[in-house]
C-alpha atoms as a PDB file:
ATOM      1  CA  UNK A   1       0.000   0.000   0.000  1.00  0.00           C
ATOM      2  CA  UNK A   2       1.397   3.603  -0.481  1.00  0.00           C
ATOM      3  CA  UNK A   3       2.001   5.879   2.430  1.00  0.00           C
ATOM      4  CA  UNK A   4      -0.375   8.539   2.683  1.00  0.00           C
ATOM      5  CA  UNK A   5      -0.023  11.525   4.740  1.00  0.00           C
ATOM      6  CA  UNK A   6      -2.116  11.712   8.211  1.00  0.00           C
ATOM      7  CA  UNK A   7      -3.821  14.614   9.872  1.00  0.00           C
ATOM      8  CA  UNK A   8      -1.934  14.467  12.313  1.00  0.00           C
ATOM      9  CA  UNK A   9       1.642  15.185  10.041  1.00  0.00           C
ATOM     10  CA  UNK A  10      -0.711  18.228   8.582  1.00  0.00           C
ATOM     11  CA  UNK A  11      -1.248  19.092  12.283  1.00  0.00           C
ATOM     12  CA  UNK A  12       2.314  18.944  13.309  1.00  0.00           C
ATOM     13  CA  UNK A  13       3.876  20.573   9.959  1.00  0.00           C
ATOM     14  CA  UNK A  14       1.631  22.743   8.429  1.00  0.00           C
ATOM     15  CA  UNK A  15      -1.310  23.702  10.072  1.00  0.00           C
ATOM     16  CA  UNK A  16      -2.735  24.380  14.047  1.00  0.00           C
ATOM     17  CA  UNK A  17      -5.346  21.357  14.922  1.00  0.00           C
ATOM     18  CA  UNK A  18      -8.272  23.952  15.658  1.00  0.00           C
ATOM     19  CA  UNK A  19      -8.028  24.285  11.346  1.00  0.00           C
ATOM     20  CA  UNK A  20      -9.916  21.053  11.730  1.00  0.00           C
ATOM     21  CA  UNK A  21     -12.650  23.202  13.565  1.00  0.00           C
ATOM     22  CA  UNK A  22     -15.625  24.192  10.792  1.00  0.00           C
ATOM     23  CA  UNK A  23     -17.480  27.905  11.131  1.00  0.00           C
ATOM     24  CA  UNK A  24     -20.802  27.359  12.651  1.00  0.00           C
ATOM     25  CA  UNK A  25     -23.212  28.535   9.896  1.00  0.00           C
ATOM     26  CA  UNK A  26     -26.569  29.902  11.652  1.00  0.00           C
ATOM     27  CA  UNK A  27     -30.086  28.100  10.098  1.00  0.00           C
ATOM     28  CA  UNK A  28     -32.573  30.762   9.163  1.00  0.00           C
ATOM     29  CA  UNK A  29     -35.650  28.079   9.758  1.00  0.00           C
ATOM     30  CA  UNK A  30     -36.575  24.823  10.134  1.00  0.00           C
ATOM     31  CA  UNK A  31     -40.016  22.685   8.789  1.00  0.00           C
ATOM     32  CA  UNK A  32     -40.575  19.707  10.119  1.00  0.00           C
ATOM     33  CA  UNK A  33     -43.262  19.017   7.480  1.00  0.00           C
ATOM     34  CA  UNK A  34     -40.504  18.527   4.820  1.00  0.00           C
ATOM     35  CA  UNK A  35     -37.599  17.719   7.076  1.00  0.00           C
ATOM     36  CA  UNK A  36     -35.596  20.668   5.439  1.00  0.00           C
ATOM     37  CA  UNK A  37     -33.500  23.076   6.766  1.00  0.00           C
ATOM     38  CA  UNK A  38     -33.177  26.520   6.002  1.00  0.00           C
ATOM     39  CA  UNK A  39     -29.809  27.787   5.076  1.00  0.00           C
ATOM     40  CA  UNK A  40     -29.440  30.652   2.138  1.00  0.00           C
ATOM     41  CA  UNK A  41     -26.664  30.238  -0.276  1.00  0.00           C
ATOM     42  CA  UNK A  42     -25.494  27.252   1.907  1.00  0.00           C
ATOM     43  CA  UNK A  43     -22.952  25.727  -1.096  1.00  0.00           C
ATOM     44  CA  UNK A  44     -23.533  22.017  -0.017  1.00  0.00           C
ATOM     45  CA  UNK A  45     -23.619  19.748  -3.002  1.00  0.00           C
ATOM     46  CA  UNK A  46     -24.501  16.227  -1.366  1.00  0.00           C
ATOM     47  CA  UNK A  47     -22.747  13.847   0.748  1.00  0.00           C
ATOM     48  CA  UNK A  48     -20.687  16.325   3.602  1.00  0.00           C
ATOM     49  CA  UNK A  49     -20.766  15.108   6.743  1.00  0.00           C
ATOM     50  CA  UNK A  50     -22.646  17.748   9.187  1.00  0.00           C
ATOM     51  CA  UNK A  51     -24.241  17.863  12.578  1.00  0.00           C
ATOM     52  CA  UNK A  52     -26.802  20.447  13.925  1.00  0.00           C
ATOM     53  CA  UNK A  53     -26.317  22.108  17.002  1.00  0.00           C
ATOM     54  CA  UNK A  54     -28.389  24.952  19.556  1.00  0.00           C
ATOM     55  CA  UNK A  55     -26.393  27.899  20.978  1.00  0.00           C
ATOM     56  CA  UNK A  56     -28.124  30.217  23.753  1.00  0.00           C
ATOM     57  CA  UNK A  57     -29.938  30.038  27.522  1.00  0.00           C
ATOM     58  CA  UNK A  58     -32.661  27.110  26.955  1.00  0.00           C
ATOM     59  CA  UNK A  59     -31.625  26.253  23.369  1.00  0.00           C
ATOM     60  CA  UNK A  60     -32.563  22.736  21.817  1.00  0.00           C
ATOM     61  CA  UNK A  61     -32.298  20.895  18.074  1.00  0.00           C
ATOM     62  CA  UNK A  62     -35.073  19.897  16.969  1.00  0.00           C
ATOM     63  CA  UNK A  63     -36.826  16.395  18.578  1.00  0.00           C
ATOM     64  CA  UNK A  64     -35.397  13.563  16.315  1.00  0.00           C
ATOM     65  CA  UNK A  65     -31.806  15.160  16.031  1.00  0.00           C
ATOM     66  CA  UNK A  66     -28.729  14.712  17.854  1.00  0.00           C
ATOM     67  CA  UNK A  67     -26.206  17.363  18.154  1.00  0.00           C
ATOM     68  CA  UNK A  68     -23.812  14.861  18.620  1.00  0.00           C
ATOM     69  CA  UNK A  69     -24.032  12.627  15.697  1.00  0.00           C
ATOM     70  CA  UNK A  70     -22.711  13.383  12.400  1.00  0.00           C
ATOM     71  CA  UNK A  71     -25.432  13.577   9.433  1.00  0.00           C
ATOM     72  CA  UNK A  72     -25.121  13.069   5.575  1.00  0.00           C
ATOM     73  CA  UNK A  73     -26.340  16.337   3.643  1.00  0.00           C
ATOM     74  CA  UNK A  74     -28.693  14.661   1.116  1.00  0.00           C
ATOM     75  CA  UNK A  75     -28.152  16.050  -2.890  1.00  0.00           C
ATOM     76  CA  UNK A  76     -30.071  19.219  -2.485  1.00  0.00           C
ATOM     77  CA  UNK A  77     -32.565  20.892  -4.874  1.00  0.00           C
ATOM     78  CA  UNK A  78     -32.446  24.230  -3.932  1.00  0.00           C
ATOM     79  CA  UNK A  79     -29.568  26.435  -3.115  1.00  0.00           C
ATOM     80  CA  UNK A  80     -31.452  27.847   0.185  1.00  0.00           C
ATOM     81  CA  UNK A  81     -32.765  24.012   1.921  1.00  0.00           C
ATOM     82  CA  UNK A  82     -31.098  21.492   2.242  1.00  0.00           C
ATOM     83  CA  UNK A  83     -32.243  18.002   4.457  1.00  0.00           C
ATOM     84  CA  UNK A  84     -30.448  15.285   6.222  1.00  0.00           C
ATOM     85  CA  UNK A  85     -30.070  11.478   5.985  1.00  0.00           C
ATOM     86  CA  UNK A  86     -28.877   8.692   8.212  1.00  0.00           C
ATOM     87  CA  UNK A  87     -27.990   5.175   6.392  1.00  0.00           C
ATOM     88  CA  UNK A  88     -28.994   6.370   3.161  1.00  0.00           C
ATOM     89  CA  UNK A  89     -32.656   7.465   4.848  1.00  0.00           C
ATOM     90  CA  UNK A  90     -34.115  10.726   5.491  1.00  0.00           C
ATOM     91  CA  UNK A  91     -33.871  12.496   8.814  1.00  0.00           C
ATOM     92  CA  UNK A  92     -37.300  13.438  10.350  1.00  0.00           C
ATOM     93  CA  UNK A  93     -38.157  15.847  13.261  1.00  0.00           C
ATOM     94  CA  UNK A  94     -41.071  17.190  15.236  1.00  0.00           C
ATOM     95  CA  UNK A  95     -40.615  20.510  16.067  1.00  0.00           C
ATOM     96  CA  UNK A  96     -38.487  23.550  15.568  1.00  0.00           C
ATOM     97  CA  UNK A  97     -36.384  23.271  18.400  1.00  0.00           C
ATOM     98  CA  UNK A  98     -35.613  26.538  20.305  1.00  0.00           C
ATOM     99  CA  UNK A  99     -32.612  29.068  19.916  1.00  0.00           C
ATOM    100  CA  UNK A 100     -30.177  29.822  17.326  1.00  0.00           C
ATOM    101  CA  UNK A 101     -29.368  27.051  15.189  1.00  0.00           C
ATOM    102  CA  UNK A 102     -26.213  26.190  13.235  1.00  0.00           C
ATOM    103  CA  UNK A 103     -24.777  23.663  10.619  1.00  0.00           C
ATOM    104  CA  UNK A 104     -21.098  22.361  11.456  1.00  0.00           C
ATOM    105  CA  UNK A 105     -19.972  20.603   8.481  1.00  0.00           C
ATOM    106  CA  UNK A 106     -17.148  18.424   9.312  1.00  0.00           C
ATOM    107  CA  UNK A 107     -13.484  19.287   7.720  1.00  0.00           C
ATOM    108  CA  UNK A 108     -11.841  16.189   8.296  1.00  0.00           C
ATOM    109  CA  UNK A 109     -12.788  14.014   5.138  1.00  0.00           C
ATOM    110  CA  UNK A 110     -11.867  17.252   2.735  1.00  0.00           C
ATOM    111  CA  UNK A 111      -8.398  16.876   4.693  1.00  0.00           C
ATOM    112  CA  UNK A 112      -7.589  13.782   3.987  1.00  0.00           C
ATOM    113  CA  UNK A 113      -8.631  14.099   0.328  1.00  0.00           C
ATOM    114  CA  UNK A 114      -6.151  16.974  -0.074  1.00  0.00           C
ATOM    115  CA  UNK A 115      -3.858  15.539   1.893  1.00  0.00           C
ATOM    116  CA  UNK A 116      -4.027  11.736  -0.544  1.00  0.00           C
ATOM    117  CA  UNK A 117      -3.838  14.311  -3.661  1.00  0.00           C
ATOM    118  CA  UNK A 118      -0.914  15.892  -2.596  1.00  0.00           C
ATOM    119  CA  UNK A 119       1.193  13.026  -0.622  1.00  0.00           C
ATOM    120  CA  UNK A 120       0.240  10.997  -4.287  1.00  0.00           C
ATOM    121  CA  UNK A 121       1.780  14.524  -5.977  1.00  0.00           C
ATOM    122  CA  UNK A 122       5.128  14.322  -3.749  1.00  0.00           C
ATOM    123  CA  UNK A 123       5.632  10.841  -4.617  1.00  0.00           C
ATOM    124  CA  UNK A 124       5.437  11.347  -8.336  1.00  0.00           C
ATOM    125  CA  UNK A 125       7.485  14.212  -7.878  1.00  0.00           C
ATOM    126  CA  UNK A 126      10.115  11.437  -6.360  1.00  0.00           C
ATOM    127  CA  UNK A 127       9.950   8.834  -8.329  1.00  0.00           C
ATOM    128  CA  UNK A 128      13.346   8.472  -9.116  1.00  0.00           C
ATOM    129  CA  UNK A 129      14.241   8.247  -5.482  1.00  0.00           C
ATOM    130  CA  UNK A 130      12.259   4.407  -4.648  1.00  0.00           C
ATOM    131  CA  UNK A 131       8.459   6.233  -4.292  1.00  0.00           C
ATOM    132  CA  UNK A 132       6.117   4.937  -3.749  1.00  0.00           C
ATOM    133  CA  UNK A 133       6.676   4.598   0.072  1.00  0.00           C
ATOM    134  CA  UNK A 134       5.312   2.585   2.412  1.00  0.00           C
ATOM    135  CA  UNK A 135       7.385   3.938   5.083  1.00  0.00           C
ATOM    136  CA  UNK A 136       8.150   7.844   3.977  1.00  0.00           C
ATOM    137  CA  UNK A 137      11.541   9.664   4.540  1.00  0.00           C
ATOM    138  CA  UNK A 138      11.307  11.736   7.158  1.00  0.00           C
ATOM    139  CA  UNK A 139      10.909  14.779   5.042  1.00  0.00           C
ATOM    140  CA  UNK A 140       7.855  13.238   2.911  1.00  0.00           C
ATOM    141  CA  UNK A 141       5.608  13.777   5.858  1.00  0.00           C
ATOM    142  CA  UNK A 142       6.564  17.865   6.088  1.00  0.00           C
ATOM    143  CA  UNK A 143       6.725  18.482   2.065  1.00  0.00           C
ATOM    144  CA  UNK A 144       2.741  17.395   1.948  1.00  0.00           C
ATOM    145  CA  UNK A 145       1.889  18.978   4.819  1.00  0.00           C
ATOM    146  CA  UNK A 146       3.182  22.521   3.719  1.00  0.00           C
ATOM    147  CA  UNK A 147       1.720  21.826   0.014  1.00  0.00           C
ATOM    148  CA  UNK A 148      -1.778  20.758   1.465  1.00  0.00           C
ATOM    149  CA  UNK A 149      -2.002  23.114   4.122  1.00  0.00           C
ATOM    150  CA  UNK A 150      -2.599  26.213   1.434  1.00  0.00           C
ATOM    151  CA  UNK A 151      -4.761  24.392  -0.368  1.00  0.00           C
ATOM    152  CA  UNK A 152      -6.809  24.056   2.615  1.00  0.00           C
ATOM    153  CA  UNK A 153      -6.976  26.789   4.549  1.00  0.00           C
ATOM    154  CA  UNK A 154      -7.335  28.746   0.625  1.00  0.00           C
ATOM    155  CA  UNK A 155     -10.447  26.468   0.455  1.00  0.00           C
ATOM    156  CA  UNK A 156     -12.222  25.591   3.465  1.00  0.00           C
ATOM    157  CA  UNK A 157     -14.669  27.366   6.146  1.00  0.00           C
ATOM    158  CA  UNK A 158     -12.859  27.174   9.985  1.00  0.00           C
ATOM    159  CA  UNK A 159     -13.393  29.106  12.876  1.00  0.00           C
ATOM    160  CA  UNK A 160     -11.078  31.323  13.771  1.00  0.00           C
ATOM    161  CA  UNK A 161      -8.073  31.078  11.693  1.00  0.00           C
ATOM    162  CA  UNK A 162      -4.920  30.935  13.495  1.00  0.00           C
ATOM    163  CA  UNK A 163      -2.656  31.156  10.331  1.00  0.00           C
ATOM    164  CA  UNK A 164      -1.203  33.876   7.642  1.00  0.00           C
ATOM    165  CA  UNK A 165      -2.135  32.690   4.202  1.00  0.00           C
ATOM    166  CA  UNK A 166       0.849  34.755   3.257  1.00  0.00           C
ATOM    167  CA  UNK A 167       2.678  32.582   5.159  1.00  0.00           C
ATOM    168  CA  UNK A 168       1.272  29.179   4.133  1.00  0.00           C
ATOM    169  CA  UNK A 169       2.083  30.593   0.391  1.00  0.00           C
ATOM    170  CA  UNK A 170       5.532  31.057   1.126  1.00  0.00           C
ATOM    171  CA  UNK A 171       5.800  27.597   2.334  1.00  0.00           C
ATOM    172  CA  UNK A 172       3.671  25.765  -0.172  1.00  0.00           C
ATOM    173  CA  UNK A 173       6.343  28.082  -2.713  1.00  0.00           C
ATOM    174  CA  UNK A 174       9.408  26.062  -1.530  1.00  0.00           C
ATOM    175  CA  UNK A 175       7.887  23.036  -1.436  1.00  0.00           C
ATOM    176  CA  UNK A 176       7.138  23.305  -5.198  1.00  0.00           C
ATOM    177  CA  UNK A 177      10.981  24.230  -5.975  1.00  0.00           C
ATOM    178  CA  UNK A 178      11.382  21.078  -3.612  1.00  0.00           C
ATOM    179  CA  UNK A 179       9.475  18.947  -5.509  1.00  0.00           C
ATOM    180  CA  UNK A 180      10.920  20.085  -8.702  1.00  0.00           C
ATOM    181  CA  UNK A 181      14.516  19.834  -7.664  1.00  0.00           C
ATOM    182  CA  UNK A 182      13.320  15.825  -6.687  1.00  0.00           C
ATOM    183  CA  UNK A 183      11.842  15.635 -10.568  1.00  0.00           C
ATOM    184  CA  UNK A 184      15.515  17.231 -11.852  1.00  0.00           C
ATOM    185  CA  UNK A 185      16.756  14.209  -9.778  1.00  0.00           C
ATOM    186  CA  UNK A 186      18.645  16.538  -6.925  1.00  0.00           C
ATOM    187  CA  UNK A 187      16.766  15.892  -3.833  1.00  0.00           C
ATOM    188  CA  UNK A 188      18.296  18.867  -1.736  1.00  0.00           C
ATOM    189  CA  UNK A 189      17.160  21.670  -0.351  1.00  0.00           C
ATOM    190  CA  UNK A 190      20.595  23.439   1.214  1.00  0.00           C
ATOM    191  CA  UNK A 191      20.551  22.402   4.852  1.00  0.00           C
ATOM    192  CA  UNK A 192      16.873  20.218   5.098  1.00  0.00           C
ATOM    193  CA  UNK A 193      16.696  18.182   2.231  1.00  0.00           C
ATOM    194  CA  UNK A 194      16.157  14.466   2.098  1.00  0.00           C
ATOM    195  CA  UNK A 195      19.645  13.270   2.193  1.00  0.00           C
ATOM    196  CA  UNK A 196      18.230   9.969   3.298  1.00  0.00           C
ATOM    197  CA  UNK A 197      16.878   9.584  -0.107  1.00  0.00           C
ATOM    198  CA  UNK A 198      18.674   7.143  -2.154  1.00  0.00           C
ATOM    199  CA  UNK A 199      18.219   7.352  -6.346  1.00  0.00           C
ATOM    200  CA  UNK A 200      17.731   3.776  -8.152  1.00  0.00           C
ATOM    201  CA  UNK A 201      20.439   4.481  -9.644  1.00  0.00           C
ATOM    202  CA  UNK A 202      23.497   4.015  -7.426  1.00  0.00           C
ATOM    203  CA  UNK A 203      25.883   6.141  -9.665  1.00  0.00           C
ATOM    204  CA  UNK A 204      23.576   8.849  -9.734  1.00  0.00           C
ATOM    205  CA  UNK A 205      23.420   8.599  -5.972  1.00  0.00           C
ATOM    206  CA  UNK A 206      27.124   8.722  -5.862  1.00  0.00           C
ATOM    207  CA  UNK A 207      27.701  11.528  -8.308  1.00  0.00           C
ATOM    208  CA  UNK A 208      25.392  13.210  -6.264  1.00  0.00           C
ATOM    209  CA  UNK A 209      26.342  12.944  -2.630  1.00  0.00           C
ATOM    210  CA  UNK A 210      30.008  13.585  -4.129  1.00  0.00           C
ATOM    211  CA  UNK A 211      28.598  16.971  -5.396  1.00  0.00           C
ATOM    212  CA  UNK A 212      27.385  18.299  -2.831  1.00  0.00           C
ATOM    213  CA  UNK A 213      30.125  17.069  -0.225  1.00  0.00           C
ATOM    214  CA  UNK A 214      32.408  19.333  -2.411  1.00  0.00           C
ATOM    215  CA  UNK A 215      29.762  22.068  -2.349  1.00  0.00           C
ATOM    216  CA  UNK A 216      29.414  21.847  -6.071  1.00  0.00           C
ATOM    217  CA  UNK A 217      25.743  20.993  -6.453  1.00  0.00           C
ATOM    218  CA  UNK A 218      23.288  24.076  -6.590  1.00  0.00           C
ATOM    219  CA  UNK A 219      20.613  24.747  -8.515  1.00  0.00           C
ATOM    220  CA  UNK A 220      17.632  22.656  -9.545  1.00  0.00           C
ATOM    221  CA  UNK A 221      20.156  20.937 -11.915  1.00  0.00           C
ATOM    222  CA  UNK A 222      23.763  20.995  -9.979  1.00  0.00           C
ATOM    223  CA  UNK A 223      26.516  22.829 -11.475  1.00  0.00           C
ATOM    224  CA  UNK A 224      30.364  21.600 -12.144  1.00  0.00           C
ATOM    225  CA  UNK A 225      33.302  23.128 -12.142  1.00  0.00           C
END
């Protein structure tokens, strides 16, 4: 099986763990008779994971929903309602509940998408170095997380960032020269590179370790004098 990068390596290298935390999204109304929700412009296209909870003094979901429990969005038809399933059946409720509403859609399965596309993207990227890995280097892990963590915090709804997208860019920026220095076939990156990364092809490997022990490789191609 090929490695795939975890939430927690995007936790530890590229973003805080409170990313993983969704906006609440307030419900305008509720109707029991049709088991839809009210949410204008919501943007849900079928199949998130979400749950409903009450905020406020006396607050309550409606009778038939847990604010615990995670819900599929069913394939809405309108871009206002939306409804809920369980097991591939509809969600019913009695009443109205009391208090503010909100939707919490849950991050993590977006996170790990990004996070397969991009360790899958690193890999390629390293092909001439044994990938795929079962067991990474240790710099695989760090390399996905600073690619995937601008794609994600670029694309998804969290409370309360506690990142500079600025930042994140600047990051994601080396790890493309990175990743292109691994497709030129020098995996270095002047002081944190993967020196543990051994080519296929052992002259290659040679040449190259030689190079850069004499401080002639730089570059994304290496340079001799």
């Amino acid at each position: 099986m090929v490695w795939r990068a975890t939430l927690a390596d995007l936790f530890t290298f590229g973003l805080p763990g409170a990313t993983a935390t969704p906006e609440p999204r307030s419900i305008a109304s509720v109707d029991p008779s049709t088991g839809r929700f009210e949410l204008p412009g919501h943007a849900l296209f079928g199949g998130e994971r979400a749950r409903v909870r009450a905020e406020g003094d006396g607050a309550y979901v409606p009778t038939g929903i847990d604010p615990r429990r995670f819900y599929d969005v069913a394939e809405p038809d309108d871009a206002d309602f939306f409804a809920l399933t369980l097991n591939g059946s509809p969600v019913s409720f009695s009443d109205c509940g009391a208090g503010v509403l909100v939707l919490l859609v849950d991050l993590r399965p977006k996170m790990l998408r990004v996070l397969a596309a991009r360790t899958s993207y690193v890999v390629a990227h390293f092909k001439a170095y044994q990938g795929p890995w079962t067991t990474p280097p240790d710099w695989a892990p760090l390399v996905v997380a600073q690619l995937a963590a601008y794609d994600i915090a670029g694309t998804m709804r969290v409370s309360s960032p506690q990142y500079s997208l600025d930042q994140l860019e600047k990051r994601a920026m080396k790890a493309e020269a990175f990743c292109a220095r691994g497709d030129a076939g020098v995996p270095y990156e002047d002081g944190t590179g993967p020196v543990d990364a051994t080519p296929n092809e052992a002259e290659m490997g040679a040449r190259a370790f030689r190079l850069k022990g004499r401080g002639l490789l730089e570059g994304p191609t290496g340079n001799e004098v």
